[in-house]
C-alpha atoms as a PDB file:
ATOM      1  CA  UNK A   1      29.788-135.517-140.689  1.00  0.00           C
ATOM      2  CA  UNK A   2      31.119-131.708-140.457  1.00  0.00           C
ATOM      3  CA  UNK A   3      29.878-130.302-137.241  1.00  0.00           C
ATOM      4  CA  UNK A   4      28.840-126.559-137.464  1.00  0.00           C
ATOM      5  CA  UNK A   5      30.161-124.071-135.237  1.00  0.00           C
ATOM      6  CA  UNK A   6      29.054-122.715-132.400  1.00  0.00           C
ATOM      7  CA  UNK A   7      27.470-119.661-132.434  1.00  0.00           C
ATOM      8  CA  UNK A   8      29.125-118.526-129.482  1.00  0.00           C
ATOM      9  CA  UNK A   9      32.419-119.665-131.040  1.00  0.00           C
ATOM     10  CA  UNK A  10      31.387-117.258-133.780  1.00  0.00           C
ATOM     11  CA  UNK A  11      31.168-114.278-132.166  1.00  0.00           C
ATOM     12  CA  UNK A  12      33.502-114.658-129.444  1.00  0.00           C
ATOM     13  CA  UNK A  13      35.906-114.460-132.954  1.00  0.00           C
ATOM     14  CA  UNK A  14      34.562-111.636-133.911  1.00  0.00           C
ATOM     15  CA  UNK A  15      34.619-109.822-130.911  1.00  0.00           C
ATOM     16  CA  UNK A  16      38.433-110.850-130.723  1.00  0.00           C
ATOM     17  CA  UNK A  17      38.582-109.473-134.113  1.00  0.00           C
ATOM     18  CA  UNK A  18      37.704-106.469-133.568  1.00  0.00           C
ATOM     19  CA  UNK A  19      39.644-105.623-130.077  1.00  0.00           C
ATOM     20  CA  UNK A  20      42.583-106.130-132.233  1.00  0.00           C
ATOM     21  CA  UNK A  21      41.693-103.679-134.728  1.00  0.00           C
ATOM     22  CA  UNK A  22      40.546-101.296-132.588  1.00  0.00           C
ATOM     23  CA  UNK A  23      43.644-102.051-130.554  1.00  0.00           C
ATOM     24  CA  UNK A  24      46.112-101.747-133.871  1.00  0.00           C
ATOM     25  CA  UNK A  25      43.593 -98.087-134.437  1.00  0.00           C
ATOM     26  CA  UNK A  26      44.666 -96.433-130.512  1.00  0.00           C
ATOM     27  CA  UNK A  27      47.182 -94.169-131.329  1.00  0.00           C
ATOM     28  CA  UNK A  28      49.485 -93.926-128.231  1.00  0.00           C
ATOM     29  CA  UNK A  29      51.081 -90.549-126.726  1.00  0.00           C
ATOM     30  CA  UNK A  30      54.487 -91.062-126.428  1.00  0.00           C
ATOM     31  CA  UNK A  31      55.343 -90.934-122.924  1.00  0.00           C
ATOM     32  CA  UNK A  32      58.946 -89.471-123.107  1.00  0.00           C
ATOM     33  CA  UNK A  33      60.754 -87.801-119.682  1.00  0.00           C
ATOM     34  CA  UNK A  34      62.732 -84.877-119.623  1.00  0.00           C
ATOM     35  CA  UNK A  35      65.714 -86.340-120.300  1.00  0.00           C
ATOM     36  CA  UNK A  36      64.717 -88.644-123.228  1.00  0.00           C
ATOM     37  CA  UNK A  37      63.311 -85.718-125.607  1.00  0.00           C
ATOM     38  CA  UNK A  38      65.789 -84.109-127.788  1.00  0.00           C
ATOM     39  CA  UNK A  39      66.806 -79.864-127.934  1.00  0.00           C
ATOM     40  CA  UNK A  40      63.535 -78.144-129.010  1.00  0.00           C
ATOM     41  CA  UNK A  41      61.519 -81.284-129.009  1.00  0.00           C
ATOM     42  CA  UNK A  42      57.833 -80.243-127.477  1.00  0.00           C
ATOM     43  CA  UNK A  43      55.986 -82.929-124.767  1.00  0.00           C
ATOM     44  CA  UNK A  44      54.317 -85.516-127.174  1.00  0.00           C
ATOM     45  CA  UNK A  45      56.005 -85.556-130.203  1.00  0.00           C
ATOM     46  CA  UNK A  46      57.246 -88.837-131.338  1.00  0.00           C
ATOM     47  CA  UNK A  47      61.405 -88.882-132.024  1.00  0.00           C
ATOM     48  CA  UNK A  48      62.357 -89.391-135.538  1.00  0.00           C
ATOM     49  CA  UNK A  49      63.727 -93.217-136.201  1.00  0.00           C
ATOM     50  CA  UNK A  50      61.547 -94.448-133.643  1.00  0.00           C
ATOM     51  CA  UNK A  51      59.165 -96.912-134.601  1.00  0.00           C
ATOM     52  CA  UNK A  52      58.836 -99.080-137.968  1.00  0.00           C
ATOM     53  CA  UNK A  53      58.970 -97.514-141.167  1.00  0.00           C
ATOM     54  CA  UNK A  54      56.310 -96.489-143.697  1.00  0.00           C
ATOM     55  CA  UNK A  55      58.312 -99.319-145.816  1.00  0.00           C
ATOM     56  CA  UNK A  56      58.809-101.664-142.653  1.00  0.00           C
ATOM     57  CA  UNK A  57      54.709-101.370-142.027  1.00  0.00           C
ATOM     58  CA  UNK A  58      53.572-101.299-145.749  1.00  0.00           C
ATOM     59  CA  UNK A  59      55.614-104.634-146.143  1.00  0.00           C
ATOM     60  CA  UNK A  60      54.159-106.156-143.264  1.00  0.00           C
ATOM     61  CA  UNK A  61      50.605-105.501-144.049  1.00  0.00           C
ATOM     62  CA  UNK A  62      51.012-106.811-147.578  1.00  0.00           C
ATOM     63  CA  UNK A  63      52.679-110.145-145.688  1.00  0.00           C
ATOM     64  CA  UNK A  64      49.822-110.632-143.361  1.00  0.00           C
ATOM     65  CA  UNK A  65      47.056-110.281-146.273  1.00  0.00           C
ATOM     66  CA  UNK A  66      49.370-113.237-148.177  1.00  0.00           C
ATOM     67  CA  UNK A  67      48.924-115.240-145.025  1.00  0.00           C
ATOM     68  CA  UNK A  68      45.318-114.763-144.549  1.00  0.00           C
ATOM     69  CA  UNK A  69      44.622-115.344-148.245  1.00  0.00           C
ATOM     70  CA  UNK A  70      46.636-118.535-148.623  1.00  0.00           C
ATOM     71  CA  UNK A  71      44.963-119.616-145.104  1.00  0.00           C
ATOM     72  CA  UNK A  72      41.537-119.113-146.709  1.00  0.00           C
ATOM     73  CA  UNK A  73      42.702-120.847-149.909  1.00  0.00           C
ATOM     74  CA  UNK A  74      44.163-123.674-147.497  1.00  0.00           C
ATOM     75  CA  UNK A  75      40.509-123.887-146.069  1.00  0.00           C
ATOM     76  CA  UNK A  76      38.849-124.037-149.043  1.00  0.00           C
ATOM     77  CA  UNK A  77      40.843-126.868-150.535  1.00  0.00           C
ATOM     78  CA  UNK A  78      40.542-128.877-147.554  1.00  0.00           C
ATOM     79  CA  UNK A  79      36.856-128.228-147.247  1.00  0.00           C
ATOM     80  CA  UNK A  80      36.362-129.509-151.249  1.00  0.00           C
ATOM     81  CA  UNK A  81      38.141-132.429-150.525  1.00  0.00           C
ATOM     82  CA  UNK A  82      35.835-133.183-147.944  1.00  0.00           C
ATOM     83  CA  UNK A  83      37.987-133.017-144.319  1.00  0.00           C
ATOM     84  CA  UNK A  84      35.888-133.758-141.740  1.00  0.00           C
ATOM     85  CA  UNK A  85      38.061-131.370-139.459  1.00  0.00           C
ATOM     86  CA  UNK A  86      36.911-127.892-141.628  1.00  0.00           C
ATOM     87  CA  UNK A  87      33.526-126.215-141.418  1.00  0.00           C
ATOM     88  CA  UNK A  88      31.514-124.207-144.108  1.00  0.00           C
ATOM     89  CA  UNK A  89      31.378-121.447-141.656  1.00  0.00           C
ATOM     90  CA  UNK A  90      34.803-121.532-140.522  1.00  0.00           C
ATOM     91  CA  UNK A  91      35.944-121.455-144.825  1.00  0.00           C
ATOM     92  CA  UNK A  92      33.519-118.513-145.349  1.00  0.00           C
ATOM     93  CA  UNK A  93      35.178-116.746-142.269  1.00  0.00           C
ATOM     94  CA  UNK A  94      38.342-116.814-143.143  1.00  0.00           C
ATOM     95  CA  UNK A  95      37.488-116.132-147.083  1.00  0.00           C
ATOM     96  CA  UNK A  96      35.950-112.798-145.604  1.00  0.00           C
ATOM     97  CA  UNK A  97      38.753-111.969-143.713  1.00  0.00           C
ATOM     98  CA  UNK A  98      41.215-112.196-146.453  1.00  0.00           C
ATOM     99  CA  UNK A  99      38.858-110.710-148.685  1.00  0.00           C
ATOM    100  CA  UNK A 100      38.666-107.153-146.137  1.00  0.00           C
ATOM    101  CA  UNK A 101      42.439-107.222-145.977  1.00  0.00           C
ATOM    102  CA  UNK A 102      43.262-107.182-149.270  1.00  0.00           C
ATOM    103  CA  UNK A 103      40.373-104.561-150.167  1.00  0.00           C
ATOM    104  CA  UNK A 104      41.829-102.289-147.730  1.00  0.00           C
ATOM    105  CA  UNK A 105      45.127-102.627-148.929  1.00  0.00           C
ATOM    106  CA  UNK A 106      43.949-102.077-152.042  1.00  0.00           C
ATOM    107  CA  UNK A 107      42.559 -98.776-150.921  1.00  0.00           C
ATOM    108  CA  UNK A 108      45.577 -97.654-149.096  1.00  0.00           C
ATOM    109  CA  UNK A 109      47.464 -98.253-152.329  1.00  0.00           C
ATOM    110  CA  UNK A 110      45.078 -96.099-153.920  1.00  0.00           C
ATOM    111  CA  UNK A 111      45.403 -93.155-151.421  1.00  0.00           C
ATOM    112  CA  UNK A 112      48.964 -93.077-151.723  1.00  0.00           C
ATOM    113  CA  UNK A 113      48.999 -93.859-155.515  1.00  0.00           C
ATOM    114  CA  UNK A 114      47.125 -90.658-155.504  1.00  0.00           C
ATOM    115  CA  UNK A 115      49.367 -88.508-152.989  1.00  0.00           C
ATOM    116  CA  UNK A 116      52.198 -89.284-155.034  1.00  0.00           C
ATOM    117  CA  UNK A 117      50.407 -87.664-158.230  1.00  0.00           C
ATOM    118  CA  UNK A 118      49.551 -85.099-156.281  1.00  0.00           C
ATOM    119  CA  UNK A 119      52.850 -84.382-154.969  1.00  0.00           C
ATOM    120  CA  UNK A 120      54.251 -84.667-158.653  1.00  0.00           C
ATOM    121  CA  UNK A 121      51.523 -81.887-160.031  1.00  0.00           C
ATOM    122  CA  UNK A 122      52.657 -79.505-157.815  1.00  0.00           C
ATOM    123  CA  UNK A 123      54.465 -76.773-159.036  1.00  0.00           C
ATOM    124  CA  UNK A 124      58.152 -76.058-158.136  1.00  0.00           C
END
C-alpha cells in the first residue's frame, strides 16, 4: 500500500522551495575594499571576469532542468510499475517542478531570442 504524504511534508517542501528561489533572486552588493577595486572603478560595481558567465549560467540552468525532468520521468516510471516506495503526490511534485523549469527556460530563450533580433535590426 503507497502511503500518502504528509501534509506537513508538503509544504515544508515548498517553503524550502521557495527560500531557494528567492535566495538564487537576492542580488548581492559587492562588498569590495579600497584596495580590491580597480583605477576608476566606483563603490559597488561588480569587476569584469568575476563571477560565471552568461554561457557558464545558461548551461547550468539548461543542466538542472535535464535533471529535474529525467527525475520526474524516473518517478513516474517507478510509480507505473507500482513501487511501493513512490507516492502520487510526490510524482505530481516533481512533474510540476520540471514542468516550471523548463517553461521558464523556455521564456528566457525567448527574451534573448528576441534581443538578439533586436540587436540585428538596428541600424549601423
Amino acid at each position: 500500500m503507497v502511503e500518502r504524504a504528509d501534509v506537513n511534508s508538503v509544504l515544508s517542501d515548498i517553503r524550502a522551495l521557495r527560500e531557494q528561489m528567492q535566495q538564487r533572486q537576492q542580488i548581492q552588493p559587492d562588498q569590495l575594499r579600497p584596495e580590491q577595486m580597480q583605477p576608476g572603478q566606483k563603490p559597488g560595481e561588480a569587476q569584469q571576469g568575476e563571477g560565471p558567465s552568461f554561457t557558464e549560467t545558461l548551461q547550468g540552468a539548461v543542466n538542472h532542468v535535464n535533471e529535474l525532468q529525467q527525475t520526474s520521468s524516473d518517478l513516474k516510471t517507478r510509480y507505473t510499475q507500482g513501487d511501493p516506495d513512490v507516492d502520487i503526490t510526490r510524482v505530481m511534485v516533481e512533474s510540476q517542478k520540471a514542468s516550471v523549469a523548463f517553461e521558464a527556460t523556455t521564456q528566457v530563450r525567448n527574451r534573448v531570442v528576441q534581443a538578439y533580433e533586436k540587436i540585428m535590426n538596428m541600424p549601423i
